[in-house]
N, C-alpha and C. Protein backbone atom coordinates (compact mmCIF):
# COMPACT_ATOMS: atom_id res chain seq x y z
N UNK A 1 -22.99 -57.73 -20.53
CA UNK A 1 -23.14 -56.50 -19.72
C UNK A 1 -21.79 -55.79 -19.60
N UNK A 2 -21.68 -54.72 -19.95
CA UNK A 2 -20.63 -53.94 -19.97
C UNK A 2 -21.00 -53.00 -18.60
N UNK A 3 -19.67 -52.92 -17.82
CA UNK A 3 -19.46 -52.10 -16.42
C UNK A 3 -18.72 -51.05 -16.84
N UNK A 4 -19.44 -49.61 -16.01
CA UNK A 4 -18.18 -49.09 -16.41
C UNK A 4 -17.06 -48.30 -15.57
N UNK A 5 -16.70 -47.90 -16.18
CA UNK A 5 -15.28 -47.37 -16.03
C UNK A 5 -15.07 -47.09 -14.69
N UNK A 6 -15.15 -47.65 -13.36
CA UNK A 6 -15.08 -46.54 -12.42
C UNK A 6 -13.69 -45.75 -12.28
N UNK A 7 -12.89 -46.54 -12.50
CA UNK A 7 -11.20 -45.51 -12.46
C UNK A 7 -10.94 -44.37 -13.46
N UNK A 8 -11.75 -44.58 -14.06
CA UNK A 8 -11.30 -43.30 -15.43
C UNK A 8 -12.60 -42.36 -14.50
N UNK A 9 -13.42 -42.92 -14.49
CA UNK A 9 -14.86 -41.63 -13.88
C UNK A 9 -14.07 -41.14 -12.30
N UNK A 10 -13.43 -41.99 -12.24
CA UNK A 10 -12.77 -41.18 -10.32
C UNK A 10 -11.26 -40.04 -10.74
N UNK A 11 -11.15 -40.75 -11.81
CA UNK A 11 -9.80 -39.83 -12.65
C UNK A 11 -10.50 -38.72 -12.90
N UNK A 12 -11.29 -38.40 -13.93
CA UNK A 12 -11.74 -37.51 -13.84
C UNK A 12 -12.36 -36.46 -12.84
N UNK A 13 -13.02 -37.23 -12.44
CA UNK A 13 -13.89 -36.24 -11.12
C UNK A 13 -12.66 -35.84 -10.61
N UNK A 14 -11.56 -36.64 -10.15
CA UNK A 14 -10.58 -35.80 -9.30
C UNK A 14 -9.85 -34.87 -9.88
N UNK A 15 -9.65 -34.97 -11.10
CA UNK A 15 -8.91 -33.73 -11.97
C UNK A 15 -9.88 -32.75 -12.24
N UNK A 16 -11.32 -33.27 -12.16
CA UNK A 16 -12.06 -31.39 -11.86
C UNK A 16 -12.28 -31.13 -10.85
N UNK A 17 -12.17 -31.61 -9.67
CA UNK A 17 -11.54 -30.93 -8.03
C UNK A 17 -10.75 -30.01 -7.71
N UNK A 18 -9.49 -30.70 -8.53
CA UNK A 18 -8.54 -30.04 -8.38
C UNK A 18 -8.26 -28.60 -9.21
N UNK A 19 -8.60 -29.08 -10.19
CA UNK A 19 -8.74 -27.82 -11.18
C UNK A 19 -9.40 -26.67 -10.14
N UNK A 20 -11.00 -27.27 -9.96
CA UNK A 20 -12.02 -26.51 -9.36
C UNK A 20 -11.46 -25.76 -8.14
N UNK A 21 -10.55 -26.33 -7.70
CA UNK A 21 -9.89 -25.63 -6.14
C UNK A 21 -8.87 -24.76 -6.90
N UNK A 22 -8.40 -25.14 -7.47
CA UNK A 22 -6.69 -24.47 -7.71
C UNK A 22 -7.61 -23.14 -8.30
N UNK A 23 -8.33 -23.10 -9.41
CA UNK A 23 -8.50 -21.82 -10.18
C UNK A 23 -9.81 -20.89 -9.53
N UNK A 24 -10.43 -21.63 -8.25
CA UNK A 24 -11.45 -20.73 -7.71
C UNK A 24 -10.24 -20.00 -6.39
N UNK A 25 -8.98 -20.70 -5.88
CA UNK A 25 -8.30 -20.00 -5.01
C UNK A 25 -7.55 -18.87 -5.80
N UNK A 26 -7.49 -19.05 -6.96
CA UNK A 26 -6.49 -17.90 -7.97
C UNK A 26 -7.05 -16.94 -8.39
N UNK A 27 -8.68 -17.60 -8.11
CA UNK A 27 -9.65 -16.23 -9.23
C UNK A 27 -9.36 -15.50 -7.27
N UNK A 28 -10.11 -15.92 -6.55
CA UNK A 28 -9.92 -15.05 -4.97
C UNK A 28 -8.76 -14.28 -4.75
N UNK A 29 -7.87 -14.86 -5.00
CA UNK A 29 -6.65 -13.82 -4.73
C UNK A 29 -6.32 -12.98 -5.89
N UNK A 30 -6.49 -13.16 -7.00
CA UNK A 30 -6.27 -11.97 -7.79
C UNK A 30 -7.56 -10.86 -7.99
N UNK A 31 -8.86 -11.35 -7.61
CA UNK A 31 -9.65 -10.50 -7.17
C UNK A 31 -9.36 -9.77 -5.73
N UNK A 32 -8.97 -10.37 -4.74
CA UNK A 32 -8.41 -9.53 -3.72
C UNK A 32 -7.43 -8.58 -3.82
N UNK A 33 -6.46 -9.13 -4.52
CA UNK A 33 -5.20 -8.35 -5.06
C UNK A 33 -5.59 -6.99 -5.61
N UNK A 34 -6.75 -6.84 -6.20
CA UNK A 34 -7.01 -6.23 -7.33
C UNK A 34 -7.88 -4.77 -6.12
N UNK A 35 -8.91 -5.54 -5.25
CA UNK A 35 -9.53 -4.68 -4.64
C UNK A 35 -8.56 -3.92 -3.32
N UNK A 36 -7.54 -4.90 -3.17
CA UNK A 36 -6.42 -4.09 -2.01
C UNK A 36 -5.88 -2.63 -2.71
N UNK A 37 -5.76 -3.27 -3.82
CA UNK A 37 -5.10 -1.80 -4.93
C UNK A 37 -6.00 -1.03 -5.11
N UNK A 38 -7.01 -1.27 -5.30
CA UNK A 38 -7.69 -0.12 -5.55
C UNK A 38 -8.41 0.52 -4.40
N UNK A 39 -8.49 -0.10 -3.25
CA UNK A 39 -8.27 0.58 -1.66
C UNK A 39 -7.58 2.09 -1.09
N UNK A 40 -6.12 1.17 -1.84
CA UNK A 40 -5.13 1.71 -1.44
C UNK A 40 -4.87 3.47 -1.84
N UNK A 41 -5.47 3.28 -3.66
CA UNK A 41 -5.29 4.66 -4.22
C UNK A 41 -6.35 5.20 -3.82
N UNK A 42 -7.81 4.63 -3.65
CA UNK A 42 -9.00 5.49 -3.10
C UNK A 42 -8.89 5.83 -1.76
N UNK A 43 -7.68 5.92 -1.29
CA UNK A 43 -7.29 6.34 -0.05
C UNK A 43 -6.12 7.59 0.22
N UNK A 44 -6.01 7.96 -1.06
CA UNK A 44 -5.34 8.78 -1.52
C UNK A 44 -3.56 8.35 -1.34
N UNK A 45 -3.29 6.92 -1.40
CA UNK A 45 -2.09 6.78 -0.67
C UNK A 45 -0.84 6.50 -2.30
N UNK A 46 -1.51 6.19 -3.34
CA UNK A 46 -1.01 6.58 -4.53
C UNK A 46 -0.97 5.17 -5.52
N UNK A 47 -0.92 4.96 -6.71
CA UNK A 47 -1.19 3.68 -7.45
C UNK A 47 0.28 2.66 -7.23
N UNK A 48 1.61 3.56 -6.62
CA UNK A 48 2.75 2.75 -6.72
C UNK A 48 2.82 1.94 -5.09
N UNK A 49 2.33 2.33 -4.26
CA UNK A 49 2.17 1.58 -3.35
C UNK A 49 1.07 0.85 -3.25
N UNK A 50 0.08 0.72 -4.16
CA UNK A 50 -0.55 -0.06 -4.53
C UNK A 50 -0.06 -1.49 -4.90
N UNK A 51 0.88 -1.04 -5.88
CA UNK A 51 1.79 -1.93 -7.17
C UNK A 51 2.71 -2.95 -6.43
N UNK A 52 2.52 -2.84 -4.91
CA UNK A 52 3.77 -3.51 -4.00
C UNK A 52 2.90 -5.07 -3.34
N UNK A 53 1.59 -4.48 -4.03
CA UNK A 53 -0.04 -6.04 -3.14
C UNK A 53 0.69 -6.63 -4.34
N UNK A 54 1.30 -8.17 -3.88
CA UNK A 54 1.72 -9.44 -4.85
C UNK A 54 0.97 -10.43 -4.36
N UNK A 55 0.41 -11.71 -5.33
CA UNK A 55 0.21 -12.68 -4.93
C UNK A 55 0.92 -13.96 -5.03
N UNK A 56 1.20 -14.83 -3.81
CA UNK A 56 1.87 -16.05 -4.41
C UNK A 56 0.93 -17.47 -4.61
N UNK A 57 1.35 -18.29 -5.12
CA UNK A 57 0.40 -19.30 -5.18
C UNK A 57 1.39 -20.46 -4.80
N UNK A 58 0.59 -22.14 -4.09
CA UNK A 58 0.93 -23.61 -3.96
C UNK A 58 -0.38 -23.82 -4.89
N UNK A 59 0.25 -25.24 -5.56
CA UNK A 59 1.74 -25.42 -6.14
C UNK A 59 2.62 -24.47 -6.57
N UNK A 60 4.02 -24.49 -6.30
CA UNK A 60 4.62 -22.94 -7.12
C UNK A 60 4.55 -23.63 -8.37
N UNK A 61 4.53 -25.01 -9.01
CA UNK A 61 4.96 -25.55 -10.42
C UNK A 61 3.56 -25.27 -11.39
N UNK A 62 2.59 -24.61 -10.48
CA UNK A 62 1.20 -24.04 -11.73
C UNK A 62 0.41 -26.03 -11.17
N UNK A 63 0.64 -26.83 -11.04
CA UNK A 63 0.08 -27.78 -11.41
C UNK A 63 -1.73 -27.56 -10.24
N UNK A 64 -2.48 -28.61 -11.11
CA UNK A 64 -3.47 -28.08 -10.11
C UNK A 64 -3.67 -29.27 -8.58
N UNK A 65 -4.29 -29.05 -7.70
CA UNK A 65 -4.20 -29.53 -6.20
C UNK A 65 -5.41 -29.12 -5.48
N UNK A 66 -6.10 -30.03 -4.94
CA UNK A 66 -7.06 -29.96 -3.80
C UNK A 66 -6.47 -29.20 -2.54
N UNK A 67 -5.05 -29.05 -2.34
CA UNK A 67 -4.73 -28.40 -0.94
C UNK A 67 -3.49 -26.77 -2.11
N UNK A 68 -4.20 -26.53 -3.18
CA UNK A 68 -3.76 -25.31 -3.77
C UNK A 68 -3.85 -24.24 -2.41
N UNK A 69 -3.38 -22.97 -2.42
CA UNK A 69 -3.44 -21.71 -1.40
C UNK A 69 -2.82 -21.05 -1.72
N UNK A 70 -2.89 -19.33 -1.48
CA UNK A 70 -2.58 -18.06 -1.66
C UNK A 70 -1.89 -17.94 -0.87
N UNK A 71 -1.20 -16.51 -1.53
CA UNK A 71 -0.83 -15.74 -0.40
C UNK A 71 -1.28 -14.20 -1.32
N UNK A 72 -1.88 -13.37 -0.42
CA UNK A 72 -1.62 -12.08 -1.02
C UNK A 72 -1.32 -10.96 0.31
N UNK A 73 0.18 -10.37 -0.30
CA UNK A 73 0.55 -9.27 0.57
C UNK A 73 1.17 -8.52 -0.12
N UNK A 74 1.90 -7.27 0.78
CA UNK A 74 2.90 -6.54 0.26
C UNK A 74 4.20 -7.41 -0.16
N UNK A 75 4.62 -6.79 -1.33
CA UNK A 75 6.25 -7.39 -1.24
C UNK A 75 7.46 -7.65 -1.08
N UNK A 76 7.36 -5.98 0.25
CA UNK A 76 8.23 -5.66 0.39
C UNK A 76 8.32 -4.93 1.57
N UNK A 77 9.08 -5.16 3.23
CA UNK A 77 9.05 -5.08 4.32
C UNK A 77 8.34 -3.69 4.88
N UNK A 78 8.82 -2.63 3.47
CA UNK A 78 8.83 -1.38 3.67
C UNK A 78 7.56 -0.79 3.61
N UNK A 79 6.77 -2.15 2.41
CA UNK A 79 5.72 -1.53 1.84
C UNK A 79 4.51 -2.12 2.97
N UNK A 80 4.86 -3.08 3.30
CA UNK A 80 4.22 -3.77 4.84
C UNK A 80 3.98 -2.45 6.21
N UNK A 81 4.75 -2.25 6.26
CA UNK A 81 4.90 -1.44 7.43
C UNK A 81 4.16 -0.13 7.07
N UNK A 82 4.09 0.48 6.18
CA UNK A 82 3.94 1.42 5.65
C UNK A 82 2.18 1.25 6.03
N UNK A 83 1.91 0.30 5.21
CA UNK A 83 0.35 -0.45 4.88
C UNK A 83 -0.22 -0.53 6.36
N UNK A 84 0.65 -1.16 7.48
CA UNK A 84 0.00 -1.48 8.51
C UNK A 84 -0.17 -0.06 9.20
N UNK A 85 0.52 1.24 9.45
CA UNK A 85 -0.07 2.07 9.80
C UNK A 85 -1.13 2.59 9.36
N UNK A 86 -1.60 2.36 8.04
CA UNK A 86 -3.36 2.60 7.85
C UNK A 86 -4.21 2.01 7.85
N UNK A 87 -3.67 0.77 8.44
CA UNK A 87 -4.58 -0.53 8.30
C UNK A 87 -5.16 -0.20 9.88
N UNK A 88 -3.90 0.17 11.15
CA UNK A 88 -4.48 -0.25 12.48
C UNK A 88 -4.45 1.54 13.13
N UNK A 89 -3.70 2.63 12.31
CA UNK A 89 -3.63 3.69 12.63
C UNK A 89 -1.89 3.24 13.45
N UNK A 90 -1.46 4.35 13.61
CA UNK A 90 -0.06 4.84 14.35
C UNK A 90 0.38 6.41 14.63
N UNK A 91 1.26 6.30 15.61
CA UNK A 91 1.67 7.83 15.74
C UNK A 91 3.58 7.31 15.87
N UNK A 92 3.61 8.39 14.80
CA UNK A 92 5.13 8.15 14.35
C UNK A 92 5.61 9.97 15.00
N UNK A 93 7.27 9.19 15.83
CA UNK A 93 7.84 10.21 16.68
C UNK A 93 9.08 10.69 15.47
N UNK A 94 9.57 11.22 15.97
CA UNK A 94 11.22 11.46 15.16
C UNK A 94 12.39 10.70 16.13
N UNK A 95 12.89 9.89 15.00
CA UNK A 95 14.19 8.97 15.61
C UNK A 95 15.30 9.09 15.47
N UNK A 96 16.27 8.49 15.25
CA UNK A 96 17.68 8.42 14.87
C UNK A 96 18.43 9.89 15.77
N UNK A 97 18.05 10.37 16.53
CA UNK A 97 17.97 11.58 17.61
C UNK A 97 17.64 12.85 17.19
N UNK A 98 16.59 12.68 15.78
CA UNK A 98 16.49 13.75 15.82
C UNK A 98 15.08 14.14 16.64
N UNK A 99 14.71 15.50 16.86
CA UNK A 99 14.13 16.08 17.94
C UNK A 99 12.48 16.54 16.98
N UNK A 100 12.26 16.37 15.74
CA UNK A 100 11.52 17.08 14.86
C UNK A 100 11.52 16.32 13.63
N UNK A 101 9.99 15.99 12.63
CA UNK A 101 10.07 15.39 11.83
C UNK A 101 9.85 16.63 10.58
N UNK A 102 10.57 16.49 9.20
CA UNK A 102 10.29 17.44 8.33
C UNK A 102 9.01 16.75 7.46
N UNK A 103 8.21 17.75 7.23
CA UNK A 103 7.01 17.37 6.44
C UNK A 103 6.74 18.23 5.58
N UNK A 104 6.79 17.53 4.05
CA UNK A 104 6.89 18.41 2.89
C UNK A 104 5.74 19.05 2.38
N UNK A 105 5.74 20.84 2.20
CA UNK A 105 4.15 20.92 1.83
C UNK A 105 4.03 21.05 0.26
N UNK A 106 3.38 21.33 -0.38
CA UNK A 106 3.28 21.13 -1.78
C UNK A 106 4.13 22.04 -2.16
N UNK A 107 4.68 23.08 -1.83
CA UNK A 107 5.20 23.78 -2.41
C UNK A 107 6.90 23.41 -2.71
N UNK A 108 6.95 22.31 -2.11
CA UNK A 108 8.40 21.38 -1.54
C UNK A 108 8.42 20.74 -2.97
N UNK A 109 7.40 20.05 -3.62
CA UNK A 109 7.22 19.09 -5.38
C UNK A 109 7.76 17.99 -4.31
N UNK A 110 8.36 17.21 -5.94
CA UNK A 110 8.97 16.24 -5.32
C UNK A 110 10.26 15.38 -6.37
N UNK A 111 10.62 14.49 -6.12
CA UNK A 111 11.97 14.79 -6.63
C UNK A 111 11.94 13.46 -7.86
N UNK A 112 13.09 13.32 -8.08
CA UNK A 112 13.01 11.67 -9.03
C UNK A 112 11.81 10.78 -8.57
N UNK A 113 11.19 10.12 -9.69
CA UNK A 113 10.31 9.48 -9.47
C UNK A 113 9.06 9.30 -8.25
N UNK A 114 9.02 10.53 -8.20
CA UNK A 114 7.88 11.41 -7.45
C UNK A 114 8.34 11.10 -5.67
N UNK A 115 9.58 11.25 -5.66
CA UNK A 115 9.77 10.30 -4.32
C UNK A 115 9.98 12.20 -3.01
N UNK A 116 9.16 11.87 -2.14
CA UNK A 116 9.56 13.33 -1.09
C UNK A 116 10.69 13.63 -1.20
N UNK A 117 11.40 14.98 -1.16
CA UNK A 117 13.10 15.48 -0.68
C UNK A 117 12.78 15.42 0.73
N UNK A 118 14.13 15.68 1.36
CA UNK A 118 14.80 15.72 2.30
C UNK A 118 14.82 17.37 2.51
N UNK A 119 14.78 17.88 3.40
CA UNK A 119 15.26 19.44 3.48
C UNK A 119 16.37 19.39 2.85
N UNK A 120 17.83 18.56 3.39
CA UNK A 120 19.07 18.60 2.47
C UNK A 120 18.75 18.85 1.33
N UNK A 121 18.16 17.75 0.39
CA UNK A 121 17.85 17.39 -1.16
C UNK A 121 17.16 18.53 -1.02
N UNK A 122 16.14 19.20 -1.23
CA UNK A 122 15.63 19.82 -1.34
C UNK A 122 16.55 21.27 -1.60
N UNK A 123 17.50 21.96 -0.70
CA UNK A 123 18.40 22.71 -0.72
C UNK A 123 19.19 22.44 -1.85
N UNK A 124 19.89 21.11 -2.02
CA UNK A 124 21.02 20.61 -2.90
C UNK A 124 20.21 20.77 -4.36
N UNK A 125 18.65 20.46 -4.86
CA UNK A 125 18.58 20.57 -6.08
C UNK A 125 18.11 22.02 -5.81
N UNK A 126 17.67 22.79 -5.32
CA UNK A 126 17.22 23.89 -5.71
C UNK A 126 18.07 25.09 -5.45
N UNK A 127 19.44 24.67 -4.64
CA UNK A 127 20.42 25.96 -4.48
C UNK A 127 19.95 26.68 -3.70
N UNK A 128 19.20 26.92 -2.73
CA UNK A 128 18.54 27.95 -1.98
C UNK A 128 18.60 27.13 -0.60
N UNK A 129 19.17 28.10 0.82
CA UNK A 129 18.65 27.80 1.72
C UNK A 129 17.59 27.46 2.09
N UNK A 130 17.33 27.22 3.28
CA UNK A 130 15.90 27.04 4.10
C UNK A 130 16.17 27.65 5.44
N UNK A 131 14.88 28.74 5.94
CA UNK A 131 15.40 29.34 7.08
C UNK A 131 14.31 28.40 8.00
N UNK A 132 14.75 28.44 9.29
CA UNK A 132 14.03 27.73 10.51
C UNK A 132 13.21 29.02 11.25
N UNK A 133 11.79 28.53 11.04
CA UNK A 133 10.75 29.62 11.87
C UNK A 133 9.88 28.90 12.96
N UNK A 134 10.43 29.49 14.25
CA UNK A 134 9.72 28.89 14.87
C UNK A 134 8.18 29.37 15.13
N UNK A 135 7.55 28.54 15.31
CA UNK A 135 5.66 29.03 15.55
C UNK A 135 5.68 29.30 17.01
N UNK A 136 4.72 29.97 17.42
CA UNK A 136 4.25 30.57 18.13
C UNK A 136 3.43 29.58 18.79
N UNK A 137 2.71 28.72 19.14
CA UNK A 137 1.83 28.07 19.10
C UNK A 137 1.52 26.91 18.17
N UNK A 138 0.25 25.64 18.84
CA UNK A 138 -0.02 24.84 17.81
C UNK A 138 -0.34 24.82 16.17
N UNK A 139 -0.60 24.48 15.22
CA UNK A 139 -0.65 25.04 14.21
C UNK A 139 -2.35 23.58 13.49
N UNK A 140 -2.94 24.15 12.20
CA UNK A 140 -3.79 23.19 11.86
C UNK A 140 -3.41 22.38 11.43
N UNK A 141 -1.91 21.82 11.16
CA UNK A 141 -1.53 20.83 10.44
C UNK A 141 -1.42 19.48 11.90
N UNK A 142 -2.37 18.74 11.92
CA UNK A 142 -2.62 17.47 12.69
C UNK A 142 -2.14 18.32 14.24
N UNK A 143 -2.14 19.38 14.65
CA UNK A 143 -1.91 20.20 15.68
C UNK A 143 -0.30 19.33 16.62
N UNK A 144 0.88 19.54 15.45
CA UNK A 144 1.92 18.87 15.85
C UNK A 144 2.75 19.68 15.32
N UNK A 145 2.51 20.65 14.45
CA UNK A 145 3.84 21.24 14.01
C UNK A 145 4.09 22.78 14.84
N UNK A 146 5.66 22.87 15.32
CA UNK A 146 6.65 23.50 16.24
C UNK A 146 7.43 24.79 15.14
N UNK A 147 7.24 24.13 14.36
CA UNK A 147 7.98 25.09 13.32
C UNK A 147 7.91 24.95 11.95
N UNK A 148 8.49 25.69 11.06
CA UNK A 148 8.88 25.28 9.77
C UNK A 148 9.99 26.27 9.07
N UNK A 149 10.04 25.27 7.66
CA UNK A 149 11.32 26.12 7.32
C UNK A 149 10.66 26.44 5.85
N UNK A 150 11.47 27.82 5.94
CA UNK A 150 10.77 28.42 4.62
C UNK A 150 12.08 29.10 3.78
N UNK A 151 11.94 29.17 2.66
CA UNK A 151 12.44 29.97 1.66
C UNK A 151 12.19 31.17 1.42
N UNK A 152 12.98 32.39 1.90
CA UNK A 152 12.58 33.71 1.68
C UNK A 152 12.77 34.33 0.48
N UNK A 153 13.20 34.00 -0.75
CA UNK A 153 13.20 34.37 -2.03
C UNK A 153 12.47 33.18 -3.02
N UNK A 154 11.24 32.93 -2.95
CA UNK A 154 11.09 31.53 -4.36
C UNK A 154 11.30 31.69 -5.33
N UNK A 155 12.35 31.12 -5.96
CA UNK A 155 12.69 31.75 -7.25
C UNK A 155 11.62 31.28 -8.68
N UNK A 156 10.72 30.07 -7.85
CA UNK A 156 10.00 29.64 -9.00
C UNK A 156 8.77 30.47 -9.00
N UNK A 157 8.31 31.45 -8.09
CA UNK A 157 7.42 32.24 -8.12
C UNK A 157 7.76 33.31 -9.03
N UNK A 158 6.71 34.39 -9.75
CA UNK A 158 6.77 35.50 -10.26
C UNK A 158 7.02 36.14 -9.14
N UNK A 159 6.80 36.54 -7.69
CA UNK A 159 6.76 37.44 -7.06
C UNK A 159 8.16 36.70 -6.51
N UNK A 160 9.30 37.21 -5.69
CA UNK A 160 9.43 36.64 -4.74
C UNK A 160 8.93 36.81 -2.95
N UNK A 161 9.04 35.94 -2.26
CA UNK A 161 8.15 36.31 -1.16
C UNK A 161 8.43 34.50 -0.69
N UNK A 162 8.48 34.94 0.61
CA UNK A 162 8.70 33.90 2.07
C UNK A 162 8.09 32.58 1.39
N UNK A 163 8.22 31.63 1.71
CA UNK A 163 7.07 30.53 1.38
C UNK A 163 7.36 29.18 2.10
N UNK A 164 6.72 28.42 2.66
CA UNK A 164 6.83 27.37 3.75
C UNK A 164 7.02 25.99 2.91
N UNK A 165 8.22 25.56 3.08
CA UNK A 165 8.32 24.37 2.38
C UNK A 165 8.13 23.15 3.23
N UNK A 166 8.64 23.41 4.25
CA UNK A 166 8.38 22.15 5.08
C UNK A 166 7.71 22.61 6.70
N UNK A 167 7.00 21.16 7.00
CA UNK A 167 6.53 21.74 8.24
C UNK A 167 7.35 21.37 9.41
N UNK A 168 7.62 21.35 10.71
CA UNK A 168 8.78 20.45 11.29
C UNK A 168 7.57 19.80 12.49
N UNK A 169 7.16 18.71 12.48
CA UNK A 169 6.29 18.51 13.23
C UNK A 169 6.91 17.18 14.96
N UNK A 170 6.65 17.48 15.94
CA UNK A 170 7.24 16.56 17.40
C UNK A 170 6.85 14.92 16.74
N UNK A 171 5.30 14.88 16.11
CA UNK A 171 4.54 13.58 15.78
C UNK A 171 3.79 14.06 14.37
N UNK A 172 3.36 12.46 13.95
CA UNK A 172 2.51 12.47 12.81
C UNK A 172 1.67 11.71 13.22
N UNK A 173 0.41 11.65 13.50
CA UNK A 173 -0.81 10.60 13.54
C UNK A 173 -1.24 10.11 12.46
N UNK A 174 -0.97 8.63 12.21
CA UNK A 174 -2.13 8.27 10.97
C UNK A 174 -2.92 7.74 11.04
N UNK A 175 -4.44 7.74 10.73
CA UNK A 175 -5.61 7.37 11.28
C UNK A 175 -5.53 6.03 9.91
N UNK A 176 -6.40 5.87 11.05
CA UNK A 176 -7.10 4.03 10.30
C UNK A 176 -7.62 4.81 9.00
N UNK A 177 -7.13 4.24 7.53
CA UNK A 177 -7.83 4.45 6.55
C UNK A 177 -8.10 2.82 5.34
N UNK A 178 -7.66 1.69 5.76
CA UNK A 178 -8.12 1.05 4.85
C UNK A 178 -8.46 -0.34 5.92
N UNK A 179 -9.17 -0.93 5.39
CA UNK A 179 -10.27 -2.02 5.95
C UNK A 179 -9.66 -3.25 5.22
N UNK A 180 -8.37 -3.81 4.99
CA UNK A 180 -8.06 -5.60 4.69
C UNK A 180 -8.76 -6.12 4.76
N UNK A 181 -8.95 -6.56 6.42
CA UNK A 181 -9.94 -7.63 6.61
C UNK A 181 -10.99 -7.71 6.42
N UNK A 182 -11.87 -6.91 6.12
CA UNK A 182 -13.17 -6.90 5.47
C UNK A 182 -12.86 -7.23 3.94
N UNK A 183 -11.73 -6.79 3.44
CA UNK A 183 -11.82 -7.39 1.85
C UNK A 183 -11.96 -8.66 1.69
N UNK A 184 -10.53 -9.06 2.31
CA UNK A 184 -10.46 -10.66 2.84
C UNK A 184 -11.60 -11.23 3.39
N UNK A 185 -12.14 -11.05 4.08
CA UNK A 185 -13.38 -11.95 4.30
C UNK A 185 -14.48 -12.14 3.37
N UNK A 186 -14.51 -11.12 2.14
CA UNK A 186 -15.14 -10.85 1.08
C UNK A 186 -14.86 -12.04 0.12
N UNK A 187 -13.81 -12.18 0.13
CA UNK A 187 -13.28 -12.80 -0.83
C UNK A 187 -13.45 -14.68 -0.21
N UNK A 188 -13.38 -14.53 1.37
CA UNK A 188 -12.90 -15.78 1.53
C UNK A 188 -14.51 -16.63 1.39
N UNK A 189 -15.72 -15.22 1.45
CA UNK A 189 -17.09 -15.71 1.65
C UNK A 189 -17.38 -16.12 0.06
N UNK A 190 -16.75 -15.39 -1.08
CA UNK A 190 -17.15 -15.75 -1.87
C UNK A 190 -15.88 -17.48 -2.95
N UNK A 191 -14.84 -17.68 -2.41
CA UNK A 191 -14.94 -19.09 -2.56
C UNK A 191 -15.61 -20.28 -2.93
N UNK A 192 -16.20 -20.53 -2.26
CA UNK A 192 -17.18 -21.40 -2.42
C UNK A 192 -18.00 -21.51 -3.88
N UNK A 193 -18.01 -20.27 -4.50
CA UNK A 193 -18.77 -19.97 -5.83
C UNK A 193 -17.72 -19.91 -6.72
N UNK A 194 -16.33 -19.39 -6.32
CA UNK A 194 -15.31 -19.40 -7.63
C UNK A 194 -14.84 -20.75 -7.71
N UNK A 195 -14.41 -21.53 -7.00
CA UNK A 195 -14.49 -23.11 -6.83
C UNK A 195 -15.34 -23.54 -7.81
N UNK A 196 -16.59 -23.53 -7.52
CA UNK A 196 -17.71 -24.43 -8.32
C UNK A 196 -17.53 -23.42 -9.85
N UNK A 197 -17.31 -22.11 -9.95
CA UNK A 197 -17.32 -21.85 -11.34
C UNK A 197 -15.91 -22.35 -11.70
N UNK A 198 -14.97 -22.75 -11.30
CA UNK A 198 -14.06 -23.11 -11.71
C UNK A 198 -13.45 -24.55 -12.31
N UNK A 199 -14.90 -25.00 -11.75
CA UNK A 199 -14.71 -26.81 -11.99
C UNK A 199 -15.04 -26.90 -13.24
N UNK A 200 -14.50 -27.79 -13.98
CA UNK A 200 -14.65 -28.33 -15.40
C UNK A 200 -16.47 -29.38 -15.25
N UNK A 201 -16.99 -29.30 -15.84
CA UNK A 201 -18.62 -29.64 -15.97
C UNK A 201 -17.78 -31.32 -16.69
């Protein structure tokens, strides 16, 4: 009578556990990863702050593990903070003492690597002042802007004529626009199935 193997059959089974955990937690987070990004731009907030959702993984050495785990976030403090005002909503004041925030309207572009100017920058590449107009009253832009500053000659227009480059607003409100935790829970409900597709048969 031949017995068999139980240590090679427990070897195995445990190396498709582990497998089964490690690559159903990797398929979850890079499917999460994937739907945070594409959140992010269907939120009109742009594909490069998208590009900042990283995932990390245990083991860092790739090997596989029954106690494998994620991480998926931003990668970068800036891009965190940024994220959490549309995640929970915020109202952002003007700091560093100044009294007024500048807010660029399209007619402002934008500068190296699509990044907003500065009124300064804005002046410095285009050679042209900016005059300060104050409003009269609230205005439709998030009913916060006090003033703005405009360019009374555009030189990039055919006509020239006044044109509002920036708005100067007391506050900015940003409303709740993306839902994490509902992704995440998406992902954490479906586990259980990337696990088992992940186990070696």
């Amino acid at each position: 009578m031949v017995l068999p193997d139980f240590r090679s059959a427990f070897r195995d089974l445990n190396l498709a556990a582990r497998q089964g955990v490690t690559g159903g937690i990797r398929a979850g987070a890079e499917g999460l990863k994937g739907d945070l990004r594409q959140a992010i731009e269907a939120a009109g907030l742009g594909s490069r702050l998208g590009q900042t959702i990283g995932a990390r993984y245990w083991p860092a050495d790739g090997h596989a593990s029954l106690k494998a785990a994620a991480e998926v976030s931003p990668r970068t403090s800036a891009a965190a903070a940024i994220l959490d005002g549309f995640v929970n909503g915020a109202v952002i004041r003007a700091g560093n003492g100044r009294r007024l925030i500048a807010v660029p309207t399209k007619a402002a572009g934008k500068g190296d690597r699509g990044k907003h100017l500065s009124p300064a920058d804005w002046q410095a590449r285009h050679g042209q002042r900016l005059r300060y107009v104050q409003l009269a009253g609230r205005t439709a832009f998030a009913g916060a802007a006090v003033a703005m500053l405009v360019v009374d000659e555009w030189r990039n227009r055919r006509k020239a004529k006044a044109v509002a480059i920036f708005w100067l607003v007391d506050q900015v409100t940003i409303t709740k626009r993306l839902d994490f935790a509902g992704l995440a829970a998406k992902w954490a409900d479906a586990l259980p199935d990337l696990i088992e597709r992940a186990t070696p048969r």
